[in-house]
Protein backbone atom coordinates (compact mmCIF):
# COMPACT_ATOMS: atom_id res chain seq x y z
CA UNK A 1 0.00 0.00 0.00
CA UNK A 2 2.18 2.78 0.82
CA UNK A 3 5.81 2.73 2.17
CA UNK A 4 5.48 5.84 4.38
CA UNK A 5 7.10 5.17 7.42
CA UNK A 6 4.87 7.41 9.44
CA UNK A 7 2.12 5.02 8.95
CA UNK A 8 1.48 2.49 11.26
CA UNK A 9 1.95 -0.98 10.69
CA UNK A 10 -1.06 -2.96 10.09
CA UNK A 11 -3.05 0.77 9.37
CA UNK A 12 -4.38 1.02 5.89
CA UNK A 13 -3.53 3.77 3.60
CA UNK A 14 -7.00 5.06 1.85
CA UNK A 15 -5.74 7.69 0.15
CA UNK A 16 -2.43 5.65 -1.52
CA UNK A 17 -5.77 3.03 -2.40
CA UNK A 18 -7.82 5.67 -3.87
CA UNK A 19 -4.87 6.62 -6.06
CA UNK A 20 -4.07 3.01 -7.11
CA UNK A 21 -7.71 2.63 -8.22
CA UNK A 22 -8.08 5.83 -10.29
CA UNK A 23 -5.37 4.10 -12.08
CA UNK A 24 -6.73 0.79 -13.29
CA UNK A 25 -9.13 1.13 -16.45
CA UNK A 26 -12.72 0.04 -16.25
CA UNK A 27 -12.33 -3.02 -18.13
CA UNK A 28 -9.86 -4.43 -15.64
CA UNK A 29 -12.16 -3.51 -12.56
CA UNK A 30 -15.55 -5.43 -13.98
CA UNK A 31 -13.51 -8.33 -15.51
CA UNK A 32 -11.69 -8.71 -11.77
CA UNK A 33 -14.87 -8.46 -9.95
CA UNK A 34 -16.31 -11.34 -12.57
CA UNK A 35 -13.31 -13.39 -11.70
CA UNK A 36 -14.08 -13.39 -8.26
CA UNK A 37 -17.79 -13.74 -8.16
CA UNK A 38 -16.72 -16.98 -10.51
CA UNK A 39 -14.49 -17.73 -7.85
CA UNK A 40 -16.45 -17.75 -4.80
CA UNK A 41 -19.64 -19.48 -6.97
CA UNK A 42 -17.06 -22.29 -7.72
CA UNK A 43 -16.95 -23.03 -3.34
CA UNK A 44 -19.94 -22.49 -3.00
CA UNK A 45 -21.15 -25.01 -5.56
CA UNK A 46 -18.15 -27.73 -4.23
CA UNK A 47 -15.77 -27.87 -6.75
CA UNK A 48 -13.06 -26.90 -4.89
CA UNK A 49 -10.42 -29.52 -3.69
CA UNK A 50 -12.68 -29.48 -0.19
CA UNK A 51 -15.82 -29.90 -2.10
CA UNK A 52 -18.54 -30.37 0.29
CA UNK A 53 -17.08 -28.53 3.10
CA UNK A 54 -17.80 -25.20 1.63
CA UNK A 55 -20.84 -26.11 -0.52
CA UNK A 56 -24.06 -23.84 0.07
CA UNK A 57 -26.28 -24.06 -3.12
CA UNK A 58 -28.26 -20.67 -1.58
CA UNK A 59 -24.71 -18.53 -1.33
CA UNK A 60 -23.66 -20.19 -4.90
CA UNK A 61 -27.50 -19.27 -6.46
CA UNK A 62 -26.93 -15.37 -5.42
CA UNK A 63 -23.24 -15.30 -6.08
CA UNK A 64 -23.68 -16.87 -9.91
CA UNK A 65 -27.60 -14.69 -10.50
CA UNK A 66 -24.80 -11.56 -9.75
CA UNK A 67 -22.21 -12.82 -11.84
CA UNK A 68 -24.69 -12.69 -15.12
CA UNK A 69 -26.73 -9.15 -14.40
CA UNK A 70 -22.57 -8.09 -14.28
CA UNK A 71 -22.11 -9.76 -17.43
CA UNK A 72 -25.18 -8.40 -18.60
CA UNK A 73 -24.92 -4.69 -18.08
CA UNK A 74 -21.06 -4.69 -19.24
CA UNK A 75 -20.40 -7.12 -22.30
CA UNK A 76 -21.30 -4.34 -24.54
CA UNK A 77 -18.17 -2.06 -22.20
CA UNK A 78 -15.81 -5.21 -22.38
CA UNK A 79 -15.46 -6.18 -25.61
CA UNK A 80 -15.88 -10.07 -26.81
CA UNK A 81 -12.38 -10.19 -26.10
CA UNK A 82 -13.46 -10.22 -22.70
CA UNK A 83 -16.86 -11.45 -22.26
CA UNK A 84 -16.62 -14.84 -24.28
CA UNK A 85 -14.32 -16.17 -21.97
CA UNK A 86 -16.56 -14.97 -18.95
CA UNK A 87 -19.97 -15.85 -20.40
CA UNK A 88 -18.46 -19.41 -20.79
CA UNK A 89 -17.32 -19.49 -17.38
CA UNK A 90 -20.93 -18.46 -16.14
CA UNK A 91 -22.34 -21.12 -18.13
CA UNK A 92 -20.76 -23.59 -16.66
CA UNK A 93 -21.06 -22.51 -13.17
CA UNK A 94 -25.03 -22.59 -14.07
CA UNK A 95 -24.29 -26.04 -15.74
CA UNK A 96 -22.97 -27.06 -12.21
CA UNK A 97 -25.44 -25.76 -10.17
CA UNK A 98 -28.28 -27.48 -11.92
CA UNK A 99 -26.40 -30.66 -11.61
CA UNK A 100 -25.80 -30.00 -7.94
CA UNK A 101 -29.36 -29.16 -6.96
CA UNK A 102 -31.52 -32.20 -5.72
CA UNK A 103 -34.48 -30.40 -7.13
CA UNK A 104 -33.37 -28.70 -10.50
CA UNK A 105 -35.07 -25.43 -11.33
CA UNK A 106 -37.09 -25.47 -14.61
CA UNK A 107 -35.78 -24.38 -17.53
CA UNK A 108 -34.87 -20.18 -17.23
CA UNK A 109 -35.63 -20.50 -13.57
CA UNK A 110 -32.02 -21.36 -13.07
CA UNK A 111 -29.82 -18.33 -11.40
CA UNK A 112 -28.71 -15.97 -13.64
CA UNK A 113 -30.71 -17.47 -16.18
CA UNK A 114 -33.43 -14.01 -16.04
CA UNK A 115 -30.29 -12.53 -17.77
CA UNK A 116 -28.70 -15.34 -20.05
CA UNK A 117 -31.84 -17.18 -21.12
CA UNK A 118 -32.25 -21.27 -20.57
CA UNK A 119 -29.06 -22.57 -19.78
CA UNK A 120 -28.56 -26.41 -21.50
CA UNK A 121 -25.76 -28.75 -21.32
């Protein structure tokens, strides 16, 4: 964060993080934020090395429904270059989720599905 020694250790420096932001271009902040929503959906659902331990099909429903209304609002601010990679990332995320639910939603009932349409295998 910031190497000024009159801050205290462990204190964080807003203002140096405020600066750092202003710095990083749009495209980097939506497609990092997308990343990590992918990320957390991917424990949540339980296909992490721990699997179960961290599954929680509720978290995993809200986490991926986010993920697409992102993808949504911004593939047009992205660029394909971008938002291929991310909308097949989502898709299988949804993919997993219906095949981790004991009771699978009906077709565009799945999350994020308001946004991307029927999701199919």
């Amino acid at each position: 964060m910031s190497d000024d020694p009159t801050t205290e250790p462990g204190s964080t420096d807003f203002d140096a993080m405020t600066r750092d932001i202003a710095e990083v271009p749009a495209v980097e902040v939506i497609v990092t934020v997308a990343v990590n929503l992918m990320s957390a959906s991917a424990v949540k659902l339980g296909l992490t090395d721990e699997g179960e331990q961290h599954k929680d099909l509720d978290e995993a429903r809200k986490l991926v429904h986010a993920l697409a209304g992102l993808l949504d609002a911004s593939t047009t601010e992205i660029s394909s270059f971008h938002a291929a990679p991310l909308r097949d990332g989502l898709k299988s995320l949804q993919l997993a989720f219906r095949e981790a639910s004991l009771v699978p939603d009906e077709p565009g009932q799945g999350p994020g599905e308001k946004y991307t349409g029927p999701v199919f295998g």
